[in-house]
C-alpha atoms as a PDB file:
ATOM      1  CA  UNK A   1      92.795  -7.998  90.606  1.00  0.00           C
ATOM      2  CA  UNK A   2      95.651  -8.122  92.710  1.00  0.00           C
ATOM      3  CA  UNK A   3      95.432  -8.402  97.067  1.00  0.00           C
ATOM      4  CA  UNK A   4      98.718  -7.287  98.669  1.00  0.00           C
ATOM      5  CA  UNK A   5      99.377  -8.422 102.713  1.00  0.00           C
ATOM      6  CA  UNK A   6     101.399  -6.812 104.916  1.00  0.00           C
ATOM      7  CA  UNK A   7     102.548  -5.692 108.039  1.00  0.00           C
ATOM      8  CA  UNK A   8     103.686  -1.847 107.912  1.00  0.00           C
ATOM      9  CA  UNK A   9     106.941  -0.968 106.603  1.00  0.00           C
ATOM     10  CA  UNK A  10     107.537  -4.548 104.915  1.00  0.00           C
ATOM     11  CA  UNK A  11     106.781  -3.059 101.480  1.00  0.00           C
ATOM     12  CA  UNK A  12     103.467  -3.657 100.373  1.00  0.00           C
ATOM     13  CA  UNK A  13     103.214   0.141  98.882  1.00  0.00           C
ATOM     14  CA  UNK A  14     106.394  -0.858  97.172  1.00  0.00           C
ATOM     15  CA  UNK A  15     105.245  -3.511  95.407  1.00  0.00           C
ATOM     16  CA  UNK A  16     101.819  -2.225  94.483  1.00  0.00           C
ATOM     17  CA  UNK A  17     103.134   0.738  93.109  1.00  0.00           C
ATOM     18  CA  UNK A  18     105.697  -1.667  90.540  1.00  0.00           C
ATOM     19  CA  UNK A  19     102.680  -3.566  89.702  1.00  0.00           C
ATOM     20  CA  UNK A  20     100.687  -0.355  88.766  1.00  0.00           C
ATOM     21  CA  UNK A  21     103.859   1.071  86.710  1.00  0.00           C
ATOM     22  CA  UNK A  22     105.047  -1.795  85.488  1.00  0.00           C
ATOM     23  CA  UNK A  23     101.182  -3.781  84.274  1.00  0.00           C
ATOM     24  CA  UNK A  24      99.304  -1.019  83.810  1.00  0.00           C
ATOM     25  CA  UNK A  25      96.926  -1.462  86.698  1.00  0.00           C
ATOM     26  CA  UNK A  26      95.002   0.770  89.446  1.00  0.00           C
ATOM     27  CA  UNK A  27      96.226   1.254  92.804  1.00  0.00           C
ATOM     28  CA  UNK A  28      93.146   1.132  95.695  1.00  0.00           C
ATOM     29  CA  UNK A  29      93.689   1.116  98.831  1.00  0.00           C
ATOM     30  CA  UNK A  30      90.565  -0.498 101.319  1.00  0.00           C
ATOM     31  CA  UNK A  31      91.436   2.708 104.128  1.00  0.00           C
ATOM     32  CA  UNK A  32      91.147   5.330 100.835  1.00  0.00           C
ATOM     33  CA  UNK A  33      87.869   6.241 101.684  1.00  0.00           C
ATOM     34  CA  UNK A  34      87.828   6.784 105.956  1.00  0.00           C
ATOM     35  CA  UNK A  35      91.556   8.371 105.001  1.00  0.00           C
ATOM     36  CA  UNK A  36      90.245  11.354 102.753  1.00  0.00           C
ATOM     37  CA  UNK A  37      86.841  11.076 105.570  1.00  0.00           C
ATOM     38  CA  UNK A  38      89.923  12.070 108.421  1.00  0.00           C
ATOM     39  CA  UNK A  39      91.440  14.881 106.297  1.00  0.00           C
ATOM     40  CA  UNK A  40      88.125  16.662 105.335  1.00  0.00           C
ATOM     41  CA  UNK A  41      86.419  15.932 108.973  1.00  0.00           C
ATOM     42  CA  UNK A  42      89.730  17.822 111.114  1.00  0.00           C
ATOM     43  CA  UNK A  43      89.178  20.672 108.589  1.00  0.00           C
ATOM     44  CA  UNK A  44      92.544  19.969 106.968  1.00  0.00           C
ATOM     45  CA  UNK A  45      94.432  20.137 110.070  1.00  0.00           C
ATOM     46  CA  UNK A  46      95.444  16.662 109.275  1.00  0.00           C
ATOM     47  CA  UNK A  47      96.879  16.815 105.973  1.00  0.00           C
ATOM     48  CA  UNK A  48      97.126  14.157 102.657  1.00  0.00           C
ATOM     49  CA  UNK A  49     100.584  14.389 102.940  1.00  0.00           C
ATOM     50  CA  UNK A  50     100.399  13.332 106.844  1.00  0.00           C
ATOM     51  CA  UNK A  51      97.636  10.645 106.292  1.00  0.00           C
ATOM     52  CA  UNK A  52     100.125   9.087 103.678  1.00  0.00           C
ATOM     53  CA  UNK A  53     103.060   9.267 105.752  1.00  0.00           C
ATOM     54  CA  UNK A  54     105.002  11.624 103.048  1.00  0.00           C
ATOM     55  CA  UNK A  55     107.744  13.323 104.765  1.00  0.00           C
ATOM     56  CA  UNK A  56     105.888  12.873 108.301  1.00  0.00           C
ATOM     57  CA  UNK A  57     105.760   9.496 110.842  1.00  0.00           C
ATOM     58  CA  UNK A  58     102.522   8.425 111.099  1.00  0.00           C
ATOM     59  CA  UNK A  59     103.466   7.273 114.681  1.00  0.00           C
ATOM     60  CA  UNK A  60     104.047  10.623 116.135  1.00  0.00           C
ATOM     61  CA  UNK A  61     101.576  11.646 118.826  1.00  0.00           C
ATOM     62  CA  UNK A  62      99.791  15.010 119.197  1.00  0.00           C
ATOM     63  CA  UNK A  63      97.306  16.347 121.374  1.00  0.00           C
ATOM     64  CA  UNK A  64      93.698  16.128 120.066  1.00  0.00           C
ATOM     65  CA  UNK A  65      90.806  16.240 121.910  1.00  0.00           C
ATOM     66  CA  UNK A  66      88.415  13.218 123.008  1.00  0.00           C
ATOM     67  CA  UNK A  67      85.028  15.256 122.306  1.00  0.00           C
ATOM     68  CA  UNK A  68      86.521  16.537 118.957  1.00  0.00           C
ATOM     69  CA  UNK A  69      87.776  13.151 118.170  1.00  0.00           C
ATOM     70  CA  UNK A  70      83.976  11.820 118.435  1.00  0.00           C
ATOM     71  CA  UNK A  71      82.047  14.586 116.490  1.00  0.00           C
ATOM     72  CA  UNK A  72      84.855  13.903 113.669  1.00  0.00           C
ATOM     73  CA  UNK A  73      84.650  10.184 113.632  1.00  0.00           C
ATOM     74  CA  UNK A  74      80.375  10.818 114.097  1.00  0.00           C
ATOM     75  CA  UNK A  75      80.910  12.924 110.920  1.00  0.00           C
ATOM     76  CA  UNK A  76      82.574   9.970 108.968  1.00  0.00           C
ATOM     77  CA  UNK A  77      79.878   7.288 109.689  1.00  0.00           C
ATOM     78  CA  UNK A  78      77.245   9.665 108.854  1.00  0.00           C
ATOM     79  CA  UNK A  79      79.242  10.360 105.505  1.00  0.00           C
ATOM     80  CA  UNK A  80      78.809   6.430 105.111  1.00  0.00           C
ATOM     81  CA  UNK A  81      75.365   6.014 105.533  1.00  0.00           C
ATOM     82  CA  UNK A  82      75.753   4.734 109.081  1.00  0.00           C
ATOM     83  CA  UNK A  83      73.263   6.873 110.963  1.00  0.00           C
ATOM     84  CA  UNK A  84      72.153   4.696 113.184  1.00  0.00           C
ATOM     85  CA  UNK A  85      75.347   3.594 114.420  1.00  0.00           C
ATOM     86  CA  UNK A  86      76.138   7.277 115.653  1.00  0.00           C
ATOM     87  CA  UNK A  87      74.087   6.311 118.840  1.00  0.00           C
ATOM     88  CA  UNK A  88      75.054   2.229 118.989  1.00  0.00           C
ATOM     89  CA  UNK A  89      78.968   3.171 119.167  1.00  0.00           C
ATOM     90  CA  UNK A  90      81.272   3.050 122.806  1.00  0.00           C
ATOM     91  CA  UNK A  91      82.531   6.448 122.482  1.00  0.00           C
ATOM     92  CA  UNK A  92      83.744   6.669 126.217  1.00  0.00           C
ATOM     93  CA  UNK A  93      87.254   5.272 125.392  1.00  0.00           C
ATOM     94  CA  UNK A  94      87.561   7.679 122.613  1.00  0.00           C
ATOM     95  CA  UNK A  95      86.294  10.648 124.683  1.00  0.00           C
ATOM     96  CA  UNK A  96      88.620   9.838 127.288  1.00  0.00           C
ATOM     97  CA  UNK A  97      91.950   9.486 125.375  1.00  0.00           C
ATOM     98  CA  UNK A  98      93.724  13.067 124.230  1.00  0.00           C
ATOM     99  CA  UNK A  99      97.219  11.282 122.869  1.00  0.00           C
ATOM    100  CA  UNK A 100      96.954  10.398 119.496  1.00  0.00           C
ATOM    101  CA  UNK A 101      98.774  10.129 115.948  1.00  0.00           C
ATOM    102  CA  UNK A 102      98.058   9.375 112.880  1.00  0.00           C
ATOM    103  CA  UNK A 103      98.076   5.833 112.975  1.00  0.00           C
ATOM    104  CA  UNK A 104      96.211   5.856 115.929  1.00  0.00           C
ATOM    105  CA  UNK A 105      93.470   8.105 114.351  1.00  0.00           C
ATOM    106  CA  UNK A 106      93.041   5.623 111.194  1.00  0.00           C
ATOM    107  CA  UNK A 107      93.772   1.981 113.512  1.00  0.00           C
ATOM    108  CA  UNK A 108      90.741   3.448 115.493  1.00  0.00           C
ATOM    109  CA  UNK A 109      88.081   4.790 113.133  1.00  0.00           C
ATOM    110  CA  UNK A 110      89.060   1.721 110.617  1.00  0.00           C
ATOM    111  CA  UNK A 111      88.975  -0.847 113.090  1.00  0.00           C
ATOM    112  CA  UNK A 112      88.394  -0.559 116.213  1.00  0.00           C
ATOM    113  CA  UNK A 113      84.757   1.366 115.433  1.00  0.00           C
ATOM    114  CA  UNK A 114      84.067   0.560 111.603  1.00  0.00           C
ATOM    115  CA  UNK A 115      84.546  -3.156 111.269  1.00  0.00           C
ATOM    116  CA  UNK A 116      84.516  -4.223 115.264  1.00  0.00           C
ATOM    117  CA  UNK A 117      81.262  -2.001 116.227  1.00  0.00           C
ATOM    118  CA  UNK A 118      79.523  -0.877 112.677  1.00  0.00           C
ATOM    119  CA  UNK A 119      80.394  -3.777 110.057  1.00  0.00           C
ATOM    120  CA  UNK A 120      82.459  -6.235 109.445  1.00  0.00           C
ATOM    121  CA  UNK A 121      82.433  -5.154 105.960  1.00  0.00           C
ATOM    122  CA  UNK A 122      82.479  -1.283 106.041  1.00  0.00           C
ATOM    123  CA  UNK A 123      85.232  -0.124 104.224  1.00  0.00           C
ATOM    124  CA  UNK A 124      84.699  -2.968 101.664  1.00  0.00           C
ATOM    125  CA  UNK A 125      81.912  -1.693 100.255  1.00  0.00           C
ATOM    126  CA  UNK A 126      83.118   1.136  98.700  1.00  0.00           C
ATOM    127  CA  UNK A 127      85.192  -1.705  96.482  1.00  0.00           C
ATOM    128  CA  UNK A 128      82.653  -3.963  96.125  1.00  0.00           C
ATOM    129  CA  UNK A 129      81.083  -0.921  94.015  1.00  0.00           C
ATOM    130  CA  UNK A 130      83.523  -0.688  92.102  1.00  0.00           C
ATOM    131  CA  UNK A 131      84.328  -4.715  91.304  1.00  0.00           C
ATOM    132  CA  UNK A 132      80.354  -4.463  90.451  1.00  0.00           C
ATOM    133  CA  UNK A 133      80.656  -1.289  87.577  1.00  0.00           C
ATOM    134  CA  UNK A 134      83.395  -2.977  86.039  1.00  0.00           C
ATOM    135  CA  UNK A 135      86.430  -1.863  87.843  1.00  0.00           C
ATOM    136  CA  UNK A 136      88.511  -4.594  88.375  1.00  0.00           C
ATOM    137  CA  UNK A 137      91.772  -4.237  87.143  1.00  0.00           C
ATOM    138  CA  UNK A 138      92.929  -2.691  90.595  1.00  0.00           C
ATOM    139  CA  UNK A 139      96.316  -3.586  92.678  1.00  0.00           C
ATOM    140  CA  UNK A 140      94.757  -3.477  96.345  1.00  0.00           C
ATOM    141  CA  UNK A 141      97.825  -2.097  98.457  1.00  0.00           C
ATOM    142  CA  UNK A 142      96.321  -2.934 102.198  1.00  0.00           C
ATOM    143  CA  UNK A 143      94.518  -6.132 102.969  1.00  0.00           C
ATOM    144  CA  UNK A 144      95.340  -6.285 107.266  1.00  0.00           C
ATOM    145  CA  UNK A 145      92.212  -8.954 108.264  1.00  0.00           C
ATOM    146  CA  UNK A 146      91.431 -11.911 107.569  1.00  0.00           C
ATOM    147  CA  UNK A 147      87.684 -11.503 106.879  1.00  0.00           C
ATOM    148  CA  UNK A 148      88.937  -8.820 104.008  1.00  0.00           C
ATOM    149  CA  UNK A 149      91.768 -11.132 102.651  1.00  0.00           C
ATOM    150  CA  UNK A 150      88.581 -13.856 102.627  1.00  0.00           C
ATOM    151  CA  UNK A 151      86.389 -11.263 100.035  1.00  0.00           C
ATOM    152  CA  UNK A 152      89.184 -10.837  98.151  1.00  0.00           C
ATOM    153  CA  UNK A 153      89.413 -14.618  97.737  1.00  0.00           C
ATOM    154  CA  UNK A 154      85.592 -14.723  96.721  1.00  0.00           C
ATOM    155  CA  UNK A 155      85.976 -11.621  94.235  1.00  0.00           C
ATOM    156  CA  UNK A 156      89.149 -13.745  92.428  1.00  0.00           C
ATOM    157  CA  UNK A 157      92.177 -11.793  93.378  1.00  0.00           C
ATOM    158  CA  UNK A 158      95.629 -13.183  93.117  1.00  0.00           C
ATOM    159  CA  UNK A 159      97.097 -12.636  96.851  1.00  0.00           C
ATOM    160  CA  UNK A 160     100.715 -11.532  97.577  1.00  0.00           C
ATOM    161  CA  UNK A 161     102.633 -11.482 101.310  1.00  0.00           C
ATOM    162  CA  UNK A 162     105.296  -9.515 101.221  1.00  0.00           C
ATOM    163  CA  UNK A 163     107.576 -10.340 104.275  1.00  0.00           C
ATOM    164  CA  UNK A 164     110.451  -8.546 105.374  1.00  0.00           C
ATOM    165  CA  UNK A 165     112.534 -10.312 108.158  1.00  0.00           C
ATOM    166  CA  UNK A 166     114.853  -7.982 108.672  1.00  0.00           C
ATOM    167  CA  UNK A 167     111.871  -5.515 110.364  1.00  0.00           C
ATOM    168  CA  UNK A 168     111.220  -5.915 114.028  1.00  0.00           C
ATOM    169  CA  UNK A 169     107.201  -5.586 114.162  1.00  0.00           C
ATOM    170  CA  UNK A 170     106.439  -3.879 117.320  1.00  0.00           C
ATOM    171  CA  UNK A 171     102.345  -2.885 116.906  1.00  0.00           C
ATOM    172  CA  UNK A 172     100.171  -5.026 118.669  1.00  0.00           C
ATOM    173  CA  UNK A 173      97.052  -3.969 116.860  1.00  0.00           C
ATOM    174  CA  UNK A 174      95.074  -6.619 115.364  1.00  0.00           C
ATOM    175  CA  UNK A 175      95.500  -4.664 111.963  1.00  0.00           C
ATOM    176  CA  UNK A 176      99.478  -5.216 111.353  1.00  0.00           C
ATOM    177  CA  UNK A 177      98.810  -9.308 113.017  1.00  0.00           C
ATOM    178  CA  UNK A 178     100.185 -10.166 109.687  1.00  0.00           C
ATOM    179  CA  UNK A 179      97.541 -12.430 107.045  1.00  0.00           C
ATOM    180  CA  UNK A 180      97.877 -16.581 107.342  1.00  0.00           C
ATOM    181  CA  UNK A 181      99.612 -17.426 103.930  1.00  0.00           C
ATOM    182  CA  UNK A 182      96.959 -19.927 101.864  1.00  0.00           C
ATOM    183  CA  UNK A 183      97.488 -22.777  99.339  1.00  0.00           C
ATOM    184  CA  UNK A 184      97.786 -20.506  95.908  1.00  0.00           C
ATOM    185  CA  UNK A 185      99.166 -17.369  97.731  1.00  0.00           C
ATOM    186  CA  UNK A 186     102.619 -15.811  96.800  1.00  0.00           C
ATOM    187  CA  UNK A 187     105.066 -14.599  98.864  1.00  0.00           C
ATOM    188  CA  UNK A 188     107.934 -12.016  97.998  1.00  0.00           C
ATOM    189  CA  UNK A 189     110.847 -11.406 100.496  1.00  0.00           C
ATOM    190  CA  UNK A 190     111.649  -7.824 100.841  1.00  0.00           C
ATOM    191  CA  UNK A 191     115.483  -8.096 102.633  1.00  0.00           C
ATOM    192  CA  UNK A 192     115.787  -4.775 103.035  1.00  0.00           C
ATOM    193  CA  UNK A 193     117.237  -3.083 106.072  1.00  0.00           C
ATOM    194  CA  UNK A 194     116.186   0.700 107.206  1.00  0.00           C
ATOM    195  CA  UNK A 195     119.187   1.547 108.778  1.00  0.00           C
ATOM    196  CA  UNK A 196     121.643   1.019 105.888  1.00  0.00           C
ATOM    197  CA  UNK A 197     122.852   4.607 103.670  1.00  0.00           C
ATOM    198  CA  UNK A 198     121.342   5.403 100.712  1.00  0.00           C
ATOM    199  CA  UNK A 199     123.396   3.409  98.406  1.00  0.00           C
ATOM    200  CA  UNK A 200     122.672   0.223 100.223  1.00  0.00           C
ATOM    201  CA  UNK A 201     119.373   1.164 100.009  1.00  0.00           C
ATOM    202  CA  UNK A 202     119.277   1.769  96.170  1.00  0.00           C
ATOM    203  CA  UNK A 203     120.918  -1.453  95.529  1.00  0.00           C
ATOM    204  CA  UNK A 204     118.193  -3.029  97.556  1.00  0.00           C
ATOM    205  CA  UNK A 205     115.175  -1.342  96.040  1.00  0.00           C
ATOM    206  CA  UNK A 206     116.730  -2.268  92.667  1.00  0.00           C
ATOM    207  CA  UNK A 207     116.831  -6.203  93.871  1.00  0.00           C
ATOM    208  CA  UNK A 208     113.796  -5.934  95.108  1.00  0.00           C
ATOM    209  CA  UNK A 209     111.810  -4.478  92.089  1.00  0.00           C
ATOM    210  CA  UNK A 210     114.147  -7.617  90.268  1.00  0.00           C
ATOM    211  CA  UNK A 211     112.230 -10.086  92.116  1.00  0.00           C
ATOM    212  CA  UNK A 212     108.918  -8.204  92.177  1.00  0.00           C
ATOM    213  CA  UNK A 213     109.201  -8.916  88.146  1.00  0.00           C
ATOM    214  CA  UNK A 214     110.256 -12.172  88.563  1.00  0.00           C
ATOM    215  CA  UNK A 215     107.235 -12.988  90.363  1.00  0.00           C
ATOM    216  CA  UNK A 216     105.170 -11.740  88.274  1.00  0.00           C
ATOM    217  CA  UNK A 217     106.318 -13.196  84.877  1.00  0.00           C
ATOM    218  CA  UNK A 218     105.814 -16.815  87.473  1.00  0.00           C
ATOM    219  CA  UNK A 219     102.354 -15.571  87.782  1.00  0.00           C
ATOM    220  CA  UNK A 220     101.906 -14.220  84.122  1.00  0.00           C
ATOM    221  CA  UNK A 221     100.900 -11.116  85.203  1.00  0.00           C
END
């Protein structure tokens, strides 16, 4: 099993989905599960494709209301098993805001209510099922805290940061804090730049997937 660190748009999706074409291996990403939750409890007005961030930025804000907000996110804990927590949750800051986006919608529910008010461990449990049946040969795309990078430590997984300095990290949330880089760990530099044209950028993804395999035969992987 593979753990890939982050912050967003440094290219952890990049190098996960090399790994996965490349070694064979299963891409799973810890915010799967409350992802598909988001999509099924807005009755599809959120979309896959805007979840994922294909051909849409996850940043853009919309109007969606507080109360709505709550019943949806109510809906997802049930879905979990987390009945109880329905009526243990702070809901008045989520009632109160109407601005959100994507990102927002997914920092919130992920974070800010499932591991800081539910548990700690909430969204990796869903793995922990699978490690236990047998599943193991998985690329884990989205590791953002500590106490998750920590499991994936215990459960054996070779961990990968993959920095890009050229990206000016603007989002104070806790989740895209960036992981603290351990004795063992592996880094890959991603120097890529999102302004450049298209054939800059080709020659960059091309160097970059050349020193994704490099770092891989290192690790014989």
């Amino acid at each position: 099993m593979i753990a890939i660190s982050a912050r967003k748009r440094h290219g952890k999706d990049t190098v996960a989905d090399y790994i996965c074409a490349s070694r064979g291996m299963v891409k799973y990403a810890l915010a799967s599960p409350f992802k598909r939750a988001i999509v099924a409890c807005s009755d599809y007005w959120i979309t896959e494709e805007m979840i994922d961030g294909i051909n849409y930025d996850r940043e853009q804000e919309f109007f969606f209301n507080g109360d709505h907000v709550v019943e949806m996110f109510k809906s997802i804990l049930r879905e979990f098993g987390y009945h109880a927590a329905v009526y243990s949750v702070d809901w008045r800051p989520i009632r109160a805001k109407s601005n959100w986006s994507v990102r927002s919608l997914m920092q919130t529910i992920g974070t800010d209510i499932g591991c800081n008010q539910v548990d700690k461990l909430i969204w990796m449990h869903p793995l922990a099922k699978k490690i236990w049946c047998g599943q193991d040969n998985l690329v884990i795309s989205d590791c953002r805290q500590e106490h998750e990078m920590t499991l994936m430590r215990q459960f054996g997984a070779t961990v990968i940061h993959v920095i890009n300095p050229l990206i000016r990290d603007t989002d104070t949330h806790i989740t895209e804090a960036g992981l603290a880089v351990e004795a063992g760990d592996t880094i890959i530099y991603n120097e890529f730049d999102p302004s450049w044209g298209d054939s800059q950028k080709a020659e960059s993804l091309k160097k970059f997937h050349a020193r994704i395999e490099e770092v891989l035969s290192e690790l014989k992987i």
